[in-house]
C-alpha atoms as a PDB file:
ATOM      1  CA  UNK A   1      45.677 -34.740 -29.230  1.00  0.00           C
ATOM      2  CA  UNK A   2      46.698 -32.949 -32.496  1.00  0.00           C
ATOM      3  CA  UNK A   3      45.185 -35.823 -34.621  1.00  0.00           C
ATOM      4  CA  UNK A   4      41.713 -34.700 -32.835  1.00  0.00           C
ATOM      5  CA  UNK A   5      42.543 -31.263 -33.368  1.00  0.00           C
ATOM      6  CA  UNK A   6      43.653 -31.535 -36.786  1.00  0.00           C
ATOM      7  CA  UNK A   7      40.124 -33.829 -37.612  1.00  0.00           C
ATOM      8  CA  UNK A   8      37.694 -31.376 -35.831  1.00  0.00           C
ATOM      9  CA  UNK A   9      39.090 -29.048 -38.460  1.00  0.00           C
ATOM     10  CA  UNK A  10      37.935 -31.410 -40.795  1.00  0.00           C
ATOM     11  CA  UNK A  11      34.738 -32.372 -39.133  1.00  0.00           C
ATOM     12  CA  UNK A  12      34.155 -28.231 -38.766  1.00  0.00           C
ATOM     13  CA  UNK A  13      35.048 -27.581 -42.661  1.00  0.00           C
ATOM     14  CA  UNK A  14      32.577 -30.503 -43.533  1.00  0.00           C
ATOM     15  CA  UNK A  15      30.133 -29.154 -41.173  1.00  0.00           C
ATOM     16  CA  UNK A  16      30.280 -25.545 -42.411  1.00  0.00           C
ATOM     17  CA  UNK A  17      32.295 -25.433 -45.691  1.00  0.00           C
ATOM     18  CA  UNK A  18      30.530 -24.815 -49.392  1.00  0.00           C
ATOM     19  CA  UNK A  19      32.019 -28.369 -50.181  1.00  0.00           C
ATOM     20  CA  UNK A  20      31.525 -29.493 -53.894  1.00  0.00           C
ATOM     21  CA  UNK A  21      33.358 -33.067 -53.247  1.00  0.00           C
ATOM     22  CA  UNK A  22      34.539 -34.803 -49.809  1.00  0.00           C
ATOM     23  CA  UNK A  23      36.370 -33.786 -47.281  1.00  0.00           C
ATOM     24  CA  UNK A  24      38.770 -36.575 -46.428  1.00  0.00           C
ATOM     25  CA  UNK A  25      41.712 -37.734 -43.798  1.00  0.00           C
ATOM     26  CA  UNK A  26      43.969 -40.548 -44.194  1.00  0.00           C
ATOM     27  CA  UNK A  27      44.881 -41.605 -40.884  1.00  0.00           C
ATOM     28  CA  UNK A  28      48.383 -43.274 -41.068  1.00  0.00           C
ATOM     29  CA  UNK A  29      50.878 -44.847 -39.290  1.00  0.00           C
ATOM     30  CA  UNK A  30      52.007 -48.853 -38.021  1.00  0.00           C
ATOM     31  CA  UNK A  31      49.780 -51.358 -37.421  1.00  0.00           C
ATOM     32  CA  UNK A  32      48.433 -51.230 -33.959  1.00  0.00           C
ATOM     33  CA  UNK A  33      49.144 -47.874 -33.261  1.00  0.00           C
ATOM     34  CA  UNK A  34      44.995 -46.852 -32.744  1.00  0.00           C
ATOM     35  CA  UNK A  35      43.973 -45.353 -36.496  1.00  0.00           C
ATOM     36  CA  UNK A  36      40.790 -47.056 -36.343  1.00  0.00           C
ATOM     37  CA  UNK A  37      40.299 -46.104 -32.998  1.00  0.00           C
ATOM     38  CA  UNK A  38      40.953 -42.486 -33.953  1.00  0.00           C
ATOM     39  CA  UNK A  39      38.943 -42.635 -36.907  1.00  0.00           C
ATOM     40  CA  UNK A  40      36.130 -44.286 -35.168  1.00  0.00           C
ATOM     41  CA  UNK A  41      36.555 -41.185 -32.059  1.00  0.00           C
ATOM     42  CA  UNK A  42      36.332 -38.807 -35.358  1.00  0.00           C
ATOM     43  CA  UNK A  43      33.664 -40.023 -36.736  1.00  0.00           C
ATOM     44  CA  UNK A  44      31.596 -40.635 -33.556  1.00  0.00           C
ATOM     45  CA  UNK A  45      32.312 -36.997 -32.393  1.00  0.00           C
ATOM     46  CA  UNK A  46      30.967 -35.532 -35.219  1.00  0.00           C
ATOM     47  CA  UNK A  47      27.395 -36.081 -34.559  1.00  0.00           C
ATOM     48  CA  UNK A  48      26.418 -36.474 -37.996  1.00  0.00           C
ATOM     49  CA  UNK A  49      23.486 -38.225 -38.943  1.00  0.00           C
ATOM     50  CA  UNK A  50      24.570 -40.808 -40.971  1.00  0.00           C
ATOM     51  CA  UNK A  51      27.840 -42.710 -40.079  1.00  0.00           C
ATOM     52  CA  UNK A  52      29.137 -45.628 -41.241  1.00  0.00           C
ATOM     53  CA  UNK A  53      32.112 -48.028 -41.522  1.00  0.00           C
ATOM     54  CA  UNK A  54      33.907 -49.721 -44.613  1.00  0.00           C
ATOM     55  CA  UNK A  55      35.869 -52.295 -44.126  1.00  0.00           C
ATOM     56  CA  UNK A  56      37.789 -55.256 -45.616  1.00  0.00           C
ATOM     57  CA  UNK A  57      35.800 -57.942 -43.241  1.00  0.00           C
ATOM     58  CA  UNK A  58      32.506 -56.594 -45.126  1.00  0.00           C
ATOM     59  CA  UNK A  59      33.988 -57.891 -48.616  1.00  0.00           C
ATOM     60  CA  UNK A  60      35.125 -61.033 -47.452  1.00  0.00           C
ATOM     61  CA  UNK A  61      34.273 -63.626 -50.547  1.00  0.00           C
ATOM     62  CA  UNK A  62      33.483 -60.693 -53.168  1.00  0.00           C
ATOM     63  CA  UNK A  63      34.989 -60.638 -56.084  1.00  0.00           C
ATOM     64  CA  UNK A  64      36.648 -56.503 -57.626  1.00  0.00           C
ATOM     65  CA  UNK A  65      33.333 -56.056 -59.494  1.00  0.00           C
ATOM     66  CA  UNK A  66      31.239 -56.826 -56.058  1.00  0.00           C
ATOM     67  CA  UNK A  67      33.639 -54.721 -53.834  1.00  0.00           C
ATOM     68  CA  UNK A  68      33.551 -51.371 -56.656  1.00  0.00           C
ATOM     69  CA  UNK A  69      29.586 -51.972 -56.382  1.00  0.00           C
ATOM     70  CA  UNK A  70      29.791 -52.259 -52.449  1.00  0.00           C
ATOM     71  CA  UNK A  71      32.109 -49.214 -52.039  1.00  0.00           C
ATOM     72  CA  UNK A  72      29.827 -47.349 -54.817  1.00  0.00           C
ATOM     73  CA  UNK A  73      26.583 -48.379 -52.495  1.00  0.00           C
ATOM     74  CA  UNK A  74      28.132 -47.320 -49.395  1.00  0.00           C
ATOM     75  CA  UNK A  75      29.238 -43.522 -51.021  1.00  0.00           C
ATOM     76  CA  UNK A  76      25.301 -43.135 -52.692  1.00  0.00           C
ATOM     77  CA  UNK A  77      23.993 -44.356 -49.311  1.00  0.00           C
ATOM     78  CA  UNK A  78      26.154 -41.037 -47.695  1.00  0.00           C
ATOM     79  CA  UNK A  79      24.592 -38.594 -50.080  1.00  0.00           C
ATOM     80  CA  UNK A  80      21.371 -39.453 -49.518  1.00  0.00           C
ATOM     81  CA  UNK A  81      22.119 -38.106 -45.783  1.00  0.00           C
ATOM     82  CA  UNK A  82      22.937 -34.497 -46.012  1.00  0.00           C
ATOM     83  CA  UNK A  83      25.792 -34.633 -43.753  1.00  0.00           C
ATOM     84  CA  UNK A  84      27.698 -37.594 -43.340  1.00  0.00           C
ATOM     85  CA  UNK A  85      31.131 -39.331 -42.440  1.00  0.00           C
ATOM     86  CA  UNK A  86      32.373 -42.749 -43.782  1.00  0.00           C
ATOM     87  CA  UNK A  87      35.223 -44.349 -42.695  1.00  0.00           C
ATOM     88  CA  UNK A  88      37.305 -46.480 -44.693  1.00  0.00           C
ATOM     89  CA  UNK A  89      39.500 -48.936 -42.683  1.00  0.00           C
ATOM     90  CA  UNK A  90      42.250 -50.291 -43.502  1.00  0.00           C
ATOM     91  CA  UNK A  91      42.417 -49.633 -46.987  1.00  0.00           C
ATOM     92  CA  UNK A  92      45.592 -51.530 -48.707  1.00  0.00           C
ATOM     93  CA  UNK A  93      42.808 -54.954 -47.589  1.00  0.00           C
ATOM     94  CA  UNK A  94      40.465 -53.635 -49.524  1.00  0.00           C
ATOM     95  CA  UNK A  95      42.347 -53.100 -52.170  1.00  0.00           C
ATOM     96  CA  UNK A  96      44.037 -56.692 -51.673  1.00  0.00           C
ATOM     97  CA  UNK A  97      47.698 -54.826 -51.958  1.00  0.00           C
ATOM     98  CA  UNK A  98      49.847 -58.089 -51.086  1.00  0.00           C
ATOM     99  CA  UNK A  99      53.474 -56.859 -50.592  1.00  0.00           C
ATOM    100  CA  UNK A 100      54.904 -60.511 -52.361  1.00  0.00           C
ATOM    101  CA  UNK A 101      54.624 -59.932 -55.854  1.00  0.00           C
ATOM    102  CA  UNK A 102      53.342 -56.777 -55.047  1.00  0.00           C
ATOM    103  CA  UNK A 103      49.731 -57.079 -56.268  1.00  0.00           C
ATOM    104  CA  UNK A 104      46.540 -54.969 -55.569  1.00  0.00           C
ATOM    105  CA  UNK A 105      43.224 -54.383 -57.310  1.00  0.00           C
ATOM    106  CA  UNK A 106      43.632 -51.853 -59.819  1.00  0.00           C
ATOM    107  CA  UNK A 107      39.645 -51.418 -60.273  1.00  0.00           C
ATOM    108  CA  UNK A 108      38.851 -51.365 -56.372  1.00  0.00           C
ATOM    109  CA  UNK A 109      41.551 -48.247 -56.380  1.00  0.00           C
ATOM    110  CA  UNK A 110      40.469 -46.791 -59.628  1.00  0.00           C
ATOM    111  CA  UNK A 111      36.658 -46.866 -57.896  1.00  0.00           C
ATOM    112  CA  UNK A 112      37.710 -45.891 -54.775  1.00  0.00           C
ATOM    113  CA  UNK A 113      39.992 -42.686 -56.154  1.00  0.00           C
ATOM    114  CA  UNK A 114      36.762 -41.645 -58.569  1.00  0.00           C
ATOM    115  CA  UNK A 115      34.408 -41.682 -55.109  1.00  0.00           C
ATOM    116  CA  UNK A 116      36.838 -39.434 -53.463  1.00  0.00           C
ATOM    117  CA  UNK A 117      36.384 -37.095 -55.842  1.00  0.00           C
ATOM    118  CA  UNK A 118      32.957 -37.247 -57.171  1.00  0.00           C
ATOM    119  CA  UNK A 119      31.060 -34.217 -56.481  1.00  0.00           C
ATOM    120  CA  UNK A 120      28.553 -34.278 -54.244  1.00  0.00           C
ATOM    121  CA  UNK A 121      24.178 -33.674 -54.655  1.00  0.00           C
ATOM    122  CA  UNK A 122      23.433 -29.684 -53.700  1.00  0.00           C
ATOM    123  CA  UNK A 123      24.070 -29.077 -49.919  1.00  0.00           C
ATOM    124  CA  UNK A 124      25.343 -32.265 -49.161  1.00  0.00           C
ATOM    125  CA  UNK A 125      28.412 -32.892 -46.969  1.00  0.00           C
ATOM    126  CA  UNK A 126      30.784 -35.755 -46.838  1.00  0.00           C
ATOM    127  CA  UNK A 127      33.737 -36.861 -44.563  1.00  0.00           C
ATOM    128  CA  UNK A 128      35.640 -39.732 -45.638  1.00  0.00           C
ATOM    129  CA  UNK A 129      38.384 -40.859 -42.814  1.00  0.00           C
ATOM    130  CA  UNK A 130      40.595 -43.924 -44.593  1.00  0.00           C
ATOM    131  CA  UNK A 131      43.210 -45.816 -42.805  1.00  0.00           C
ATOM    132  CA  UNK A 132      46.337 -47.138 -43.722  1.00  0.00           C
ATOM    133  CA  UNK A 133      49.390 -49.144 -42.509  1.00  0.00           C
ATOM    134  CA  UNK A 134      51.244 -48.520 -45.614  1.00  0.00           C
ATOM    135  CA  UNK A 135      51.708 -44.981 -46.721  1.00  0.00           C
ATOM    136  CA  UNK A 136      54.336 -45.272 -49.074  1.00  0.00           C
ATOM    137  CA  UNK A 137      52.376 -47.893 -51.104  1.00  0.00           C
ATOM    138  CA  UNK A 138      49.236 -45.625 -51.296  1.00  0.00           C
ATOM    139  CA  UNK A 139      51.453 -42.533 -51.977  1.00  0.00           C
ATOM    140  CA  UNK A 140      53.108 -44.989 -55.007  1.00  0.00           C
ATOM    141  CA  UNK A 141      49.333 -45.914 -55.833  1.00  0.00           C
ATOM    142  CA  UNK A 142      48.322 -42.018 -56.034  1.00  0.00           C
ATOM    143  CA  UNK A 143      45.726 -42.264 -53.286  1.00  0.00           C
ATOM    144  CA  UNK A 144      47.395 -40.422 -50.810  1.00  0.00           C
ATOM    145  CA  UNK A 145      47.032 -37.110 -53.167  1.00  0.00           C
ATOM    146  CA  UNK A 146      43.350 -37.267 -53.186  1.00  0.00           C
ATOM    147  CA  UNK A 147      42.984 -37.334 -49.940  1.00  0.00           C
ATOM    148  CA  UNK A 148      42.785 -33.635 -48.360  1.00  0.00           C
ATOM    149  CA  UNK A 149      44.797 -34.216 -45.091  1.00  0.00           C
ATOM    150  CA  UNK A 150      47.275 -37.054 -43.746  1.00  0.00           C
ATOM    151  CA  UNK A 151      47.997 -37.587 -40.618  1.00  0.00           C
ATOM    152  CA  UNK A 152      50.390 -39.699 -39.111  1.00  0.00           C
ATOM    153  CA  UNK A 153      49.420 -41.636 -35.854  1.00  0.00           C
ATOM    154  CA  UNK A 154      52.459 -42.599 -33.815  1.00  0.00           C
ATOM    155  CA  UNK A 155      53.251 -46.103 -32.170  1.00  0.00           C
ATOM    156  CA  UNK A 156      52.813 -45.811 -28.242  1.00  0.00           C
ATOM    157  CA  UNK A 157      55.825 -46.848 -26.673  1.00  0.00           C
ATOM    158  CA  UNK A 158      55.773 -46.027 -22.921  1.00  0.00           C
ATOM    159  CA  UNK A 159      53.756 -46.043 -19.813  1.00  0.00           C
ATOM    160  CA  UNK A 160      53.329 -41.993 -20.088  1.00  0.00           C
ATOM    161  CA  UNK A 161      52.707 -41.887 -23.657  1.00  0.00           C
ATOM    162  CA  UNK A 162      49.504 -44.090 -22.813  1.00  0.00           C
ATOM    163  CA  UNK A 163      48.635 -41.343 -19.688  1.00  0.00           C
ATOM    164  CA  UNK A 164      48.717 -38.807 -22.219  1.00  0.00           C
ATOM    165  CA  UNK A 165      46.502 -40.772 -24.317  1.00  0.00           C
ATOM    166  CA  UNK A 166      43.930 -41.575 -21.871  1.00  0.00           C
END
């Protein structure tokens, strides 16, 4: 319930706020534990007119170039909408962070990190809501910082804590 709390904050300082550059959450926290299906609640809740999802399934096949032209298309296709929310799922996929090695794409991050932070047209409005199952590795990659809240999203481990859910 805090997490909803915490975003309609965000959704209400997006709404109202003289933003220059995007409001943003990083929703983190193990895998399975609901972060898209908070950020997707978020989003959905905040009535704006243009919503739209990001995700690693979209790339499939595309080379860095095509995914920092995708994710570039996707931000320019929120400000022409005066108020809108993006959600970025699972973001160490799209930047193809493999923990072997470790490897990710420097220019996805470098492209997504410059969006995050690009100012927006005159009275437009922008919530970003990225996921992540690996905090530490976005807080080594500098992502983390950009972002203007994190929240943590805990694992469900009982019967009641599902109650309290639903």
């Amino acid at each position: 319930r805090h997490i909803l709390a915490d975003g309609s904050l965000l959704l209400d300082q997006t709404r109202n706020g003289g933003i220059i550059s995007p409001v943003s959450l990083l929703l983190e926290g193990v895998v399975g534990s609901g972060k898209t299906a908070l950020a997707a609640d978020l989003a959905l809740m905040s009535n704006f007119p243009l919503i739209k999802l990001c995700s690693a399934d979209q790339m499939v096949g595309f080379t860095e170039i095509a995914k920092c032209h995708y994710l570039k298309e996707v931000f320019d296709d929120a400000c022409k909408s005066e108020l809108s929310c993006l959600v970025i799922d699972n973001i160490e996929r799209i930047l193809e962070y493999v923990s072997i090695g470790p490897r990710f794409s420097n220019s996805v991050l470098q492209t997504l990190m410059v969006l995050l932070n690009k100012r927006l047209p005159n009275n437009h409005k922008l919530l970003v809501i990225g996921t992540t199952s690996c905090v530490s590795i976005m807080e080594e990659m500098g992502i983390t910082q950009i972002f203007t809240r994190t929240l943590n999203v805990p694992q469900i481990t009982d019967i009641k804590e599902i109650e309290t859910v639903v």
